[in-house]
PDB file of N, CA and C in Angstrom:
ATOM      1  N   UNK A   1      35.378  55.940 -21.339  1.00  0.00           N
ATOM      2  CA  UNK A   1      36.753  55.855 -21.841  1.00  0.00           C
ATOM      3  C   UNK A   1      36.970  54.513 -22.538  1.00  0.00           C
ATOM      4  N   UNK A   2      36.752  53.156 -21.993  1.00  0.00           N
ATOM      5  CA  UNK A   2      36.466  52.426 -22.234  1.00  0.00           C
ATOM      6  C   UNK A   2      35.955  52.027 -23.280  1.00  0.00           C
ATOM      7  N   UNK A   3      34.622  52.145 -23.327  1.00  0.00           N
ATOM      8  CA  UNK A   3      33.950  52.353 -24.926  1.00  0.00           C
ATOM      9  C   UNK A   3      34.434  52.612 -26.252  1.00  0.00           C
ATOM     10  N   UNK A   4      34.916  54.027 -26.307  1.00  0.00           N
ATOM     11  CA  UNK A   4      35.704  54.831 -26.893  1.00  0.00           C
ATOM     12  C   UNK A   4      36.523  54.160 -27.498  1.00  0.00           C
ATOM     13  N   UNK A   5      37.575  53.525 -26.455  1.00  0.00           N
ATOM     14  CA  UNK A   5      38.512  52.619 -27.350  1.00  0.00           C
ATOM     15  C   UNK A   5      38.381  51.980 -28.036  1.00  0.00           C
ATOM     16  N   UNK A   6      37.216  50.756 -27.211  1.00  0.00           N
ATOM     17  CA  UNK A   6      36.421  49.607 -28.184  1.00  0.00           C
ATOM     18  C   UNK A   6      35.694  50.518 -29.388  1.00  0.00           C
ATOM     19  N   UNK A   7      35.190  51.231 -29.251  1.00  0.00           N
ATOM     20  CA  UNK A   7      34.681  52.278 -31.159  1.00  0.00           C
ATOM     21  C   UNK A   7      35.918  52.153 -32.050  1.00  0.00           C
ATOM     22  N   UNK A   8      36.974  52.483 -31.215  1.00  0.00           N
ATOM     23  CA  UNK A   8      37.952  53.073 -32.283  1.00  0.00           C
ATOM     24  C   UNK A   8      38.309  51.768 -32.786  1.00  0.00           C
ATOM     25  N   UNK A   9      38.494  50.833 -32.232  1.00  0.00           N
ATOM     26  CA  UNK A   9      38.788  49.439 -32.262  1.00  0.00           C
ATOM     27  C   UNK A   9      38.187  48.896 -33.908  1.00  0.00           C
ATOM     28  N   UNK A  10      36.912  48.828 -33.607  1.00  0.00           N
ATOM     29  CA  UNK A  10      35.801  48.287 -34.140  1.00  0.00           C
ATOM     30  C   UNK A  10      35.795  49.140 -35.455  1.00  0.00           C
ATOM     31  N   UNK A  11      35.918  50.077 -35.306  1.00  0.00           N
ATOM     32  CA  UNK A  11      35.870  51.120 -36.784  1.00  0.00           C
ATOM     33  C   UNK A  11      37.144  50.357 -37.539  1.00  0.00           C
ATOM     34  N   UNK A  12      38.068  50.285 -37.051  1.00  0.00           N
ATOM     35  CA  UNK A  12      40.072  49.835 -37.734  1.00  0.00           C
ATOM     36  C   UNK A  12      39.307  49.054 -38.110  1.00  0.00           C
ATOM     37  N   UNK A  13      38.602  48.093 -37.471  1.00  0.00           N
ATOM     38  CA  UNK A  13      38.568  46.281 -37.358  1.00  0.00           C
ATOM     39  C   UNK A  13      37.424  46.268 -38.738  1.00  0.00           C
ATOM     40  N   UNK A  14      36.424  47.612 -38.887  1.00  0.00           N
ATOM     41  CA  UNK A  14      35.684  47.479 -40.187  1.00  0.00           C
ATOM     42  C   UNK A  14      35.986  48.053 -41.585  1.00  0.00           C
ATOM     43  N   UNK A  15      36.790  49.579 -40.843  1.00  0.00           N
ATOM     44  CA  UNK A  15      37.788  49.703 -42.483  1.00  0.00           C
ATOM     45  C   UNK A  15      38.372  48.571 -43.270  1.00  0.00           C
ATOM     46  N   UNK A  16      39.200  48.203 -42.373  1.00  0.00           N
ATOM     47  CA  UNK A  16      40.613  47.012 -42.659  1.00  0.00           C
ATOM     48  C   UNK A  16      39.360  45.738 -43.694  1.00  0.00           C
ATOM     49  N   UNK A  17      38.847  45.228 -42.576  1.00  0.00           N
ATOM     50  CA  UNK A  17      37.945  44.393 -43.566  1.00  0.00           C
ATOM     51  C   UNK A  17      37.030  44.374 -44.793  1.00  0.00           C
ATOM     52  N   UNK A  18      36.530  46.029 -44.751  1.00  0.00           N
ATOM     53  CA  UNK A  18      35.976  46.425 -45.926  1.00  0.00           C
ATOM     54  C   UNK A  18      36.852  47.092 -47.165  1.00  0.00           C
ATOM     55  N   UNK A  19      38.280  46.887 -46.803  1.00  0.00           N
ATOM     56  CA  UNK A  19      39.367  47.382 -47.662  1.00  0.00           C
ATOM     57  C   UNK A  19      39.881  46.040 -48.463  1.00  0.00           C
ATOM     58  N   UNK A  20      39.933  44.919 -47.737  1.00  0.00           N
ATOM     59  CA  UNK A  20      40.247  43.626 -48.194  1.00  0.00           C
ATOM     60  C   UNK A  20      38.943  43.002 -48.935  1.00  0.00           C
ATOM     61  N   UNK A  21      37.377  43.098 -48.620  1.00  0.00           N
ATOM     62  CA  UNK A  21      36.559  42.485 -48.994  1.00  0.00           C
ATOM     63  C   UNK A  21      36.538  43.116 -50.534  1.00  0.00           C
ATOM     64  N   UNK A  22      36.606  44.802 -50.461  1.00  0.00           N
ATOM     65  CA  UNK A  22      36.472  45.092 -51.718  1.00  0.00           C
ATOM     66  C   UNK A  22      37.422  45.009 -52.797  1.00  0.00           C
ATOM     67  N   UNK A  23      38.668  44.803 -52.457  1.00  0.00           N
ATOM     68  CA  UNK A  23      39.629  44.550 -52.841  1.00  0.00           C
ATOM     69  C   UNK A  23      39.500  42.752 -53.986  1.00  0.00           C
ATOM     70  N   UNK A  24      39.183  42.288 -53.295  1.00  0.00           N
ATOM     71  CA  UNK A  24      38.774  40.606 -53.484  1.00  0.00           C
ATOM     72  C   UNK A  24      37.410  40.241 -54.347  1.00  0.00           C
ATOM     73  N   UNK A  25      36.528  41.490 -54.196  1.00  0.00           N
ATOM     74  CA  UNK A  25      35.695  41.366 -55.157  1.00  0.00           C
ATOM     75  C   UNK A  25      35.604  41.972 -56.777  1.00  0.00           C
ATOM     76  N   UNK A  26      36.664  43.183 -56.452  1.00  0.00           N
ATOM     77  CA  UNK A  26      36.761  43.781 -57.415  1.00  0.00           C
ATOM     78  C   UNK A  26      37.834  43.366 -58.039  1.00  0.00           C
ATOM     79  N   UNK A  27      38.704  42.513 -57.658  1.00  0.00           N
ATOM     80  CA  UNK A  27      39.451  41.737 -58.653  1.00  0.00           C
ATOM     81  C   UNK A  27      38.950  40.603 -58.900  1.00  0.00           C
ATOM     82  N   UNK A  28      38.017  39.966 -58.346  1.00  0.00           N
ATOM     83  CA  UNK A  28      37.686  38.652 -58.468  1.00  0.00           C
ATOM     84  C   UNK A  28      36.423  38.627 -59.614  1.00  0.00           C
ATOM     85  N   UNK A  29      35.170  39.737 -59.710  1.00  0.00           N
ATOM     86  CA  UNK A  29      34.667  40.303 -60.604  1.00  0.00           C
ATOM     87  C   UNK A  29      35.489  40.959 -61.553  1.00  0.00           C
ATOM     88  N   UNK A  30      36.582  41.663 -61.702  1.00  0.00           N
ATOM     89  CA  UNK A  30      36.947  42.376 -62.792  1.00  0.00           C
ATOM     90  C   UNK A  30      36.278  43.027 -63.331  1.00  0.00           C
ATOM     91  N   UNK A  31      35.587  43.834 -62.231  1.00  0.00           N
ATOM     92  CA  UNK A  31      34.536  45.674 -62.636  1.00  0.00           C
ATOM     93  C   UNK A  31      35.305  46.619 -62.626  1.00  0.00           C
TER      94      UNK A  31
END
């Protein structure tokens, strides 16, 4: 159960960051 949470956690915690990283590169490149 435990676990589980921490997954769901960790998934938010890598969308969110891979939504901002690409965000920042692709304006910062201008591709």
């Amino acid at each position: 159960m435990v676990q589980k949470i921490i997954w769901n956690y960790l998934a938010a915690a890598v969308i969110l960051t891979s939504h901002q990283g690409w965000d920042r590169s692709t304006s910062g490149e201008g591709r």
